[in-house]
Structures are given as structure tokens and as C-alpha cells.
Protein backbone atom coordinates (compact mmCIF):
# COMPACT_ATOMS: atom_id res chain seq x y z
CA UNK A 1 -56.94 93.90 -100.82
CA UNK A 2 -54.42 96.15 -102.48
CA UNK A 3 -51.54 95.08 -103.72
CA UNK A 4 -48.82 93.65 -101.01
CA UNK A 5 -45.00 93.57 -102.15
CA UNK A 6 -43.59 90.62 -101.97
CA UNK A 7 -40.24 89.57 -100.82
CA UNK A 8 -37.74 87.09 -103.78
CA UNK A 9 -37.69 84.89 -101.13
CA UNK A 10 -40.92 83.47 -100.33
CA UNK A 11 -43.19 81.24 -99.36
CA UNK A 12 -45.28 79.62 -101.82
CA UNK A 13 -48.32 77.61 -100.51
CA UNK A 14 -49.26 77.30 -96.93
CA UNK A 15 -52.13 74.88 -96.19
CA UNK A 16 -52.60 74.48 -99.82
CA UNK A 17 -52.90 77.68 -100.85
CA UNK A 18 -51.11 81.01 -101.62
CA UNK A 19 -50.15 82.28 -98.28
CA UNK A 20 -52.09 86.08 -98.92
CA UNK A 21 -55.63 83.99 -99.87
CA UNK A 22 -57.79 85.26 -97.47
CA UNK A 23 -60.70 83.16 -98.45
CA UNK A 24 -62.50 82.33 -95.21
CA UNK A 25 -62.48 78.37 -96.47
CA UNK A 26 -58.41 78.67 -96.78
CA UNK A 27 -58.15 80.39 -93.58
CA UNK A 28 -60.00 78.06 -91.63
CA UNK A 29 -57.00 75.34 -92.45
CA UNK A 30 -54.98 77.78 -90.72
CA UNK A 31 -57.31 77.89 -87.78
CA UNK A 32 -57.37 73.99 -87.56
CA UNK A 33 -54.30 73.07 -88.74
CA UNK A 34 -55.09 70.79 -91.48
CA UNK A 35 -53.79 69.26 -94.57
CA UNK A 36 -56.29 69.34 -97.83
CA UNK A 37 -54.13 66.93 -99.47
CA UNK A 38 -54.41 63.96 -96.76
CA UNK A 39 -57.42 65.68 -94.83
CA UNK A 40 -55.71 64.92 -91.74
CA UNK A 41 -54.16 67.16 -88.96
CA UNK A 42 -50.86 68.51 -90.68
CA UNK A 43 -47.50 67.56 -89.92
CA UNK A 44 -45.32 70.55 -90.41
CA UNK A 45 -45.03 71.92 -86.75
CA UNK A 46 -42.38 73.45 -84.56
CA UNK A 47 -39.93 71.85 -82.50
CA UNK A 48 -42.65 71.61 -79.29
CA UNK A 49 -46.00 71.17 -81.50
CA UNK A 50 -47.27 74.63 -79.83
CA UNK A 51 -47.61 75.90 -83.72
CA UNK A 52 -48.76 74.03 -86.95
CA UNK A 53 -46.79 75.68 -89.76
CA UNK A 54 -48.60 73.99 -92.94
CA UNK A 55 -45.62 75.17 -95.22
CA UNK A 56 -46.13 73.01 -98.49
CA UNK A 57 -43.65 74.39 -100.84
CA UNK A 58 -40.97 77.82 -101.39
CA UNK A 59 -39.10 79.47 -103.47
CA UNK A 60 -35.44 78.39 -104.69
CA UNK A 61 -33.35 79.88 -106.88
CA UNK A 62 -34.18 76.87 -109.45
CA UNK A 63 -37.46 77.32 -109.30
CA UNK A 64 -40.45 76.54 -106.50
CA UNK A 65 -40.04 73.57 -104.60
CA UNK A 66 -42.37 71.35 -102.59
CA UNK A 67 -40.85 70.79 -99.14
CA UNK A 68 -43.36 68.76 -97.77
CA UNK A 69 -44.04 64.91 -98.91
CA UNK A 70 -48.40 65.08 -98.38
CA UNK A 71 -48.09 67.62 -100.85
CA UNK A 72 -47.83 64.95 -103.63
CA UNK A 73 -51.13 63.56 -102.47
CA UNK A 74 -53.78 66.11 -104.02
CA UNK A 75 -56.56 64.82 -105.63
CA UNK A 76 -57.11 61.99 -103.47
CA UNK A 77 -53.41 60.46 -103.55
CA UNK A 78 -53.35 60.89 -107.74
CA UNK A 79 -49.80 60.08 -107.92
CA UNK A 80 -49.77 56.73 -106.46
CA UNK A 81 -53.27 55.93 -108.30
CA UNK A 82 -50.28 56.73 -111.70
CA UNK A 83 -48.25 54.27 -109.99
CA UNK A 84 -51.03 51.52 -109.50
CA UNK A 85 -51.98 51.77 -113.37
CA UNK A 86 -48.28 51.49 -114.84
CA UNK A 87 -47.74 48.38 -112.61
CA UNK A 88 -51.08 46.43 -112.79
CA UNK A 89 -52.82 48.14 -115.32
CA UNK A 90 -56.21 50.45 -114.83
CA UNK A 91 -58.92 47.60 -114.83
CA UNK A 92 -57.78 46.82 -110.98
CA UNK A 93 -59.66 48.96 -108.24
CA UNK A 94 -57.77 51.02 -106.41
CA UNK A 95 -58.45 50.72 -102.70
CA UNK A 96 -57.04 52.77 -99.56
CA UNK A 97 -56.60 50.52 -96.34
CA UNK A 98 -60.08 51.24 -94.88
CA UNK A 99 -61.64 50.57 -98.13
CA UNK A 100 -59.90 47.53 -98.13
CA UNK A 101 -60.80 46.21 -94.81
CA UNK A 102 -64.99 46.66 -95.70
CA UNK A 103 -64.56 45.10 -98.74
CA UNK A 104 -61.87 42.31 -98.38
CA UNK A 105 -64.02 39.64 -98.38
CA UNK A 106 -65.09 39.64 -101.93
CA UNK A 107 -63.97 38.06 -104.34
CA UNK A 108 -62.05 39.98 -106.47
CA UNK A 109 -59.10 41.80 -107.10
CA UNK A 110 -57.72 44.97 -106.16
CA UNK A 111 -54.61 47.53 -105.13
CA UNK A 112 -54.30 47.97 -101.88
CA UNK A 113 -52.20 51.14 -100.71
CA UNK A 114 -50.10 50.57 -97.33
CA UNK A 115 -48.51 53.73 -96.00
CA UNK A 116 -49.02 56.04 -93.20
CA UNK A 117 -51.78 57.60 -94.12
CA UNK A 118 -53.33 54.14 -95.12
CA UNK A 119 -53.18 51.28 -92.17
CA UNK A 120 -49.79 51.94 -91.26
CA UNK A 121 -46.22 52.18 -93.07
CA UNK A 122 -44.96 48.83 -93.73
CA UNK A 123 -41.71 48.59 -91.88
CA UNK A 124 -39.39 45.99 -91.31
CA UNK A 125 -36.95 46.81 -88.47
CA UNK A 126 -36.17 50.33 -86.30
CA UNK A 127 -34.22 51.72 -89.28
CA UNK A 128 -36.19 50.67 -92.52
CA UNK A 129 -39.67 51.95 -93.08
CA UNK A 130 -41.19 51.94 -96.73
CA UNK A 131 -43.20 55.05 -97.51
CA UNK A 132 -45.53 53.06 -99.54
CA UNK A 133 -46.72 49.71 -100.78
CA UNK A 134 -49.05 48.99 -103.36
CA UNK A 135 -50.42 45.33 -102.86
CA UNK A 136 -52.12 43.73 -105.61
CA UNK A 137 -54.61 41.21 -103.68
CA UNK A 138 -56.13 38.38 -106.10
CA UNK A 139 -59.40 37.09 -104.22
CA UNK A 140 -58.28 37.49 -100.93
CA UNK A 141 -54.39 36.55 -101.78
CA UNK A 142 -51.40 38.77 -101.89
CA UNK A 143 -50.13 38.21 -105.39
CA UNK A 144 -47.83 40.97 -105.65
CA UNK A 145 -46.65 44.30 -104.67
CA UNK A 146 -45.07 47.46 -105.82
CA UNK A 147 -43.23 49.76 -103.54
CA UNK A 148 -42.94 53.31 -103.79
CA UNK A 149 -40.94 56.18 -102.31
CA UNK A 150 -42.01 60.03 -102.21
CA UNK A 151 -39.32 62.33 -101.32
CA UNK A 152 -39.61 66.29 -101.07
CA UNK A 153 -36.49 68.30 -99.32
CA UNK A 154 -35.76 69.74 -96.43
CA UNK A 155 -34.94 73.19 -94.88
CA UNK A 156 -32.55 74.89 -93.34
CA UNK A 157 -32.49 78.27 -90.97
CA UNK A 158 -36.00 79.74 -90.85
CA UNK A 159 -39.16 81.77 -92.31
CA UNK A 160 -40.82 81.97 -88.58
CA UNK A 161 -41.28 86.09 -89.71
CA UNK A 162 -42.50 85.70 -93.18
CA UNK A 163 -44.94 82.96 -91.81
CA UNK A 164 -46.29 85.21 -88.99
CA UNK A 165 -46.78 88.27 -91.27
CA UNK A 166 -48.94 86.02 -93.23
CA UNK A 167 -50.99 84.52 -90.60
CA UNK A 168 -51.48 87.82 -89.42
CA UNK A 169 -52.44 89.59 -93.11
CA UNK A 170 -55.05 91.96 -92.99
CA UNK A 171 -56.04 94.28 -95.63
CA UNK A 172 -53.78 97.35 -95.23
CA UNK A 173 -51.04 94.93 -94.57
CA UNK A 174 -48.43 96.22 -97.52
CA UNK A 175 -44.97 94.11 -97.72
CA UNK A 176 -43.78 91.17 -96.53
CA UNK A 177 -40.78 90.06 -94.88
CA UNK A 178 -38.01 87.93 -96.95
CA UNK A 179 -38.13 84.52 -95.42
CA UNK A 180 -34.61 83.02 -94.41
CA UNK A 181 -35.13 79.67 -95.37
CA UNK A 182 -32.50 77.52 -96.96
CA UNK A 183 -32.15 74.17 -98.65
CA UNK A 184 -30.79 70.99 -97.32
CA UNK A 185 -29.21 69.94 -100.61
CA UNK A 186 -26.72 68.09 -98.67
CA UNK A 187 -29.01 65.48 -97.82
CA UNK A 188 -29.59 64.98 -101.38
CA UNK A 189 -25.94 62.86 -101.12
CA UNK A 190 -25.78 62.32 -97.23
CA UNK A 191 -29.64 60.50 -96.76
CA UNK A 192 -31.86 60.63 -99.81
CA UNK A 193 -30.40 58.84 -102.51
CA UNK A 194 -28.21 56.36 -99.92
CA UNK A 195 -32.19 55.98 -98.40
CA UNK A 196 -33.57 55.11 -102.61
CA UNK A 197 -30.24 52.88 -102.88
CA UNK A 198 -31.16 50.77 -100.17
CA UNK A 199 -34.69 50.51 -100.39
CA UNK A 200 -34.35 49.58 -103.66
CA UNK A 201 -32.28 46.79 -103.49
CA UNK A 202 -34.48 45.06 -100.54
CA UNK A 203 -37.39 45.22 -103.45
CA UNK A 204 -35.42 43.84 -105.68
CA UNK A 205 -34.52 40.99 -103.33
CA UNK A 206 -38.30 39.31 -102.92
CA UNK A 207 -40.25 37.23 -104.47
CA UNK A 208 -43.62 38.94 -105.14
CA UNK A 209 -42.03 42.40 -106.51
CA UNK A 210 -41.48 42.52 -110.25
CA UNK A 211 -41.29 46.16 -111.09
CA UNK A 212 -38.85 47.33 -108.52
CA UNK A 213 -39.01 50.63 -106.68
CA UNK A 214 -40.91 53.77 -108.00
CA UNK A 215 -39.32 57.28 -106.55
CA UNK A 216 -41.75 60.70 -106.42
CA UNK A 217 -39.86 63.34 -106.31
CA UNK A 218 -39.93 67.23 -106.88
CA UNK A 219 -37.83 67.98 -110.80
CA UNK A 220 -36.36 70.36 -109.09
CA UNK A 221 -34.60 68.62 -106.37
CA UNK A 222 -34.20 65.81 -109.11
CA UNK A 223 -32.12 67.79 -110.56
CA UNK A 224 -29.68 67.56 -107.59
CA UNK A 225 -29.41 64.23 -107.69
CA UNK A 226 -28.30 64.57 -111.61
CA UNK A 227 -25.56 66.77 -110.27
CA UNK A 228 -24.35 63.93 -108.51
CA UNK A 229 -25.02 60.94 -110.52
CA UNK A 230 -24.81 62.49 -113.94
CA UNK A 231 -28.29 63.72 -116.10
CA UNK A 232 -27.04 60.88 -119.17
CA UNK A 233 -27.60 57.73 -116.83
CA UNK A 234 -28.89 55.34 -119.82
CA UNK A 235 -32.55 54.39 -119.67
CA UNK A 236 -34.25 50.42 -119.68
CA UNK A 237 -36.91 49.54 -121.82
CA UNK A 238 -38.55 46.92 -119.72
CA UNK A 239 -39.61 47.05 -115.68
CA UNK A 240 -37.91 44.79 -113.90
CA UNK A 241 -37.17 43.97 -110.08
CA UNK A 242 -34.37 45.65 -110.33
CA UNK A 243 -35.10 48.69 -111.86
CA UNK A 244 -36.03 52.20 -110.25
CA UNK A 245 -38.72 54.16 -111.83
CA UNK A 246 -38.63 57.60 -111.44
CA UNK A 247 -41.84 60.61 -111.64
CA UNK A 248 -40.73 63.85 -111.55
CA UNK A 249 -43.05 66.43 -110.50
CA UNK A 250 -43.55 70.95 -110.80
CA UNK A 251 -46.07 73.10 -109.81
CA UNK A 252 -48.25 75.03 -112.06
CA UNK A 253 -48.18 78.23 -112.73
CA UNK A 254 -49.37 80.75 -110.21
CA UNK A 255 -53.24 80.72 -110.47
CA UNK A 256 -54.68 84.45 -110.85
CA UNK A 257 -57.45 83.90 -108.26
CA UNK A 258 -57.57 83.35 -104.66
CA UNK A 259 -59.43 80.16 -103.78
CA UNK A 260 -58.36 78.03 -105.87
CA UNK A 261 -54.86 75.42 -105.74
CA UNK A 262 -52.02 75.16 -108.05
CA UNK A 263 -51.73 71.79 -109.56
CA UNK A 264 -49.27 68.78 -109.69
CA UNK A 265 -47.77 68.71 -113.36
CA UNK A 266 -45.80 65.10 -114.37
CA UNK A 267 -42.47 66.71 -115.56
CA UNK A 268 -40.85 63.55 -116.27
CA UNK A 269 -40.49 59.64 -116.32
CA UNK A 270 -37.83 57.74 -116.19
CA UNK A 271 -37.15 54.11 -116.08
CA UNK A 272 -33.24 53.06 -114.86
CA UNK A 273 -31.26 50.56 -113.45
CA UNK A 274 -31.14 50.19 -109.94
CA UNK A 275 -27.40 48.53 -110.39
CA UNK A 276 -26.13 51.96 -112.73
CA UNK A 277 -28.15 54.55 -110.43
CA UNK A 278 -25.89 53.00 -107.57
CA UNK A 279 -22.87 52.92 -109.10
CA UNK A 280 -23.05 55.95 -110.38
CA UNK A 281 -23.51 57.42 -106.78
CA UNK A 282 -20.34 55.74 -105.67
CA UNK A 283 -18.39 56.68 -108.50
CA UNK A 284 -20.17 58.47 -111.24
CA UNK A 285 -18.90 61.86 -112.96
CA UNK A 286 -19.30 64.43 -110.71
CA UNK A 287 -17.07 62.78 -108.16
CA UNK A 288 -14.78 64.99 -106.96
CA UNK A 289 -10.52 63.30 -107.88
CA UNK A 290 -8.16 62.42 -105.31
CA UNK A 291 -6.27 65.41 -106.41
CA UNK A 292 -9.09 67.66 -105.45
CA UNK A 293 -9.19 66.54 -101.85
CA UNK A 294 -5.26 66.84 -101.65
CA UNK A 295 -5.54 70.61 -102.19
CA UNK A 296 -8.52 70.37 -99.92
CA UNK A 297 -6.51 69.24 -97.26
CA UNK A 298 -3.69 71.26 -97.85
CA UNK A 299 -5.89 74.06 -97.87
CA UNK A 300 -7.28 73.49 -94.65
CA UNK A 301 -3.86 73.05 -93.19
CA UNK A 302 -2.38 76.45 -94.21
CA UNK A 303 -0.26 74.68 -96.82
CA UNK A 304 0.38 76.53 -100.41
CA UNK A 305 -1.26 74.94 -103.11
């Protein structure tokens, strides 16, 4: 195919892929609408289901961003398998729910992952589901459990044209249209770390957790959430019940070849209080002064500053 020009803003994988791979196994996720992360039907639709978008990740200003949360679960849900070995060590088998279920009558011991893609999401009224649990089960016994939160970002306007030129890319296609997408970062403040907060503190409440609440989340959109609670929140040294650990993740680099799938890369881990990541969203240093929303008002009103 010769060479198409691509617009800035763009979309980076679709189904998994680069969104010009042509490769007859990449387009046939297109054709059936499937994830290769979860190997399930994907998730990513429009508003009436008629069209299964299968947008994993796009471009940002601070770099590429995953936007979708089964994104993090490539290589046969690597992330949480991290998870499983910093909590109960990597002797323990690793076990998704169906596993499980053929095998829970032996005795011995293993982590069991409960989430939606696993069983089912382990909630505990209308307004509190937890993305994922990781169950260590002693003979039969729950013994403990870990529980862990994966977060991407949302999207505002749309890229329905950029998406439809490349579901429709044939071999004299020659540009692409810019796609209008934006980013939620709003919800960064208004539902994702308020959603982490709270979470977090139920874990920290029971009986059989002991390392608190783990958080997956893109660097990039990490990086928001510094802008609000400060990037020199201290660190702990030891996992606790109430601490929050937290994985930061980037894509590779752009991979020369069609065919083939860029790759998770660990950016970061950090280990911090659940008590100082709270208070520092309620009244850390990038909280705007009472002054500021005086001439915010006044502003509003017409008044001169």
C-alpha cells in the first residue's frame, strides 16, 4: 500500500492493531467485532449497538493514551498476574474463574481472579462495583484477597469520520481525516479519583485485605491526577491495608510491521497512603484559593477585577 498521510490527530489501535493493518487476521476483528485482549465480543459500541467501534487507544497532546480498560489485559490478563505475584508471591497458581470452578476441589492453593470478564464483578450494592478481586483460596478456604482497580479515560466529541475512512481503507486510499476526539480530563477530579478514594477505603475496612487497593492506570492520564494531588506525594515502604498501590502503564513504540501489536510497558510503581492520596485531593497544592474563585465570580458577574 503506498504511503497514506496521516492526520496529528489520530487514532492509534483499533481492535488491537494499527488502524491501516490490512492483514486479513486483523481485519477479521473488524468483521466480528472482537477484542484480542479478553477474546470476547468488544465493548466499545455506539449509542444503539448498530456499530462495534473497537477503539483501544489515541493520540493526546501528552502522548498516546489507552481509552479503553480491556486494553490492559494483553497477554492473557498480564497485569493482574503482576498484581497476584507482589501480593502473594509467584509460587501460588494463578487461576481465572472457570479454571477455578474445575479445579476447586483440590487441595491446594491458588489466586482466584473475580471481575467481569471472570465469574462476575464482585459488587456490593447498585452504586459500588469492584473491577477486580484477587482471592487467595487456601484448600478450599478464602484466606485473603486483594482488590484492584483499572482505569483508562474517556472521550469527548467524536472520530465517527476518521474511524469510517479506516474501516473502509483500500489501497489507493491516500489521507485520512483528523479525528475530533477529545479528553474527559474532567472526570479525572469529578469520578475517577473520588471512585479510587472510596474504593479504597472499603478495602481498607475488612478483615481479609492486607495490601489495600492496587490502581492500573495509563502514565499518561496519571499524570492528571498529579496535577491535582501534587507529583511529590511521599511514598511507604511497607503494604498495608491502607495503602494504594499504583502501576502506571505506556505503549511501545510504533512497531514497523503490520501484523503485529504494540506492547504494554510498566512505566512506574508506586506505593502511597491511602489517608495522604485523599487528603491531598481535598486540599492538596493545586487547589485553586478562595481568592481565585472571588475573581471567578466577579468575573462571571460583569464585575471589574
Amino acid at each position: 500500500m503506498s504511503a497514506i498521510k496521516m492526520p496529528n490527530k489520530n487514532l492509534v489501535e483499533i481492535f488491537g492493531y494499527a488502524p491501516d493493518d490490512l492483514t486479513p487476521s486483523v481485519r477479521s476483528l473488524w468483521n466480528l467485532g472482537a477484542c484480542p485482549f479478553t477474546n470476547r465480543s468488544c465493548s466499545k459500541s455506539n449509542h444503539d449497538s448498530s456499530v462495534v467501534y473497537g477503539t483501544c487507544s489515541v493520540t493526546t497532546k501528552f502522548g498516546d493514551c489507552i481509552i479503553c480498560p480491556n486494553r490492559f489485559y494483553e497477554h492473557d490478563y498480564a497485569t493482574l498476574k503482576t498484581v497476584a505475584t507482589d501480593v502473594f508471591g509467584k509460587d501460588i497458581e494463578f487461576l481465572m474463574f472457570n479454571e477455578y470452578i474445575k479445579r476447586r476441589g483440590e487441595k491446594s492453593n491458588f489466586v482466584v481472579a473475580l471481575g467481569q470478564n471472570s465469574g462476575k464483578e464482585v459488587k456490593i450494592d447498585q452504586s459500588l462495583s469492584m473491577d477486580w478481586v484477587l482471592a487467595k483460596v487456601d484448600n478450599g478456604i478464602l484466606s485473603e484477597y486483594v482488590g484492584i482497580e483499572v482505569q483508562s479515560i474517556d472521550i469527548t466529541n467524536n472520530y465517527r469520520d476518521c474511524w469510517y475512512a479506516y474501516k473502509n481503507l483500500t489501497s489507493s486510499t491516500r489521507s485520512i481525516p483528523i479525528s475530533k476526539h477529545g479528553m474527559n480530563w474532567a472526570n479525572v477530579h469529578k469520578r475517577l479519583i473520588p471512585q479510587i478514594i472510596r474504593k479504597g477505603v472499603v478495602y481498607s475496612n475488612s478483615k481479609l485485605v492486607k495490601s489495600g487497593l492496587y490502581f492500573i492506570v495509563p502514565d499518561v492520564v496519571y499524570r492528571k491526577f498529579e496535577d491535582i494531588i501534587g507529583a511529590d506525594i511521599p511514598s511507604v515502604n511497607i503494604k498495608g491495608k491502607n495503602t494504594l498501590t499504583i502501576h502506571t502503564y505506556a505503549l511501545s513504540d510504533t512497531i514497523p510491521e503490520h501484523g503485529a501489536q504494540r506492547t504494554l510497558i510498566p512505566v512506574r510503581k508506586l506505593l502511597v497512603s491511602l489517608d495522604e492520596f485523599s487528603q491531598r485531593f481535598i486540599s492538596g497544592p493545586n487547589l485553586p484559593t478562595g481568592e481565585e474563585l472571588d475573581h471567578a465570580v466577579k468575573r462571571v458577574l460583569g464585575n471589574q477585577e
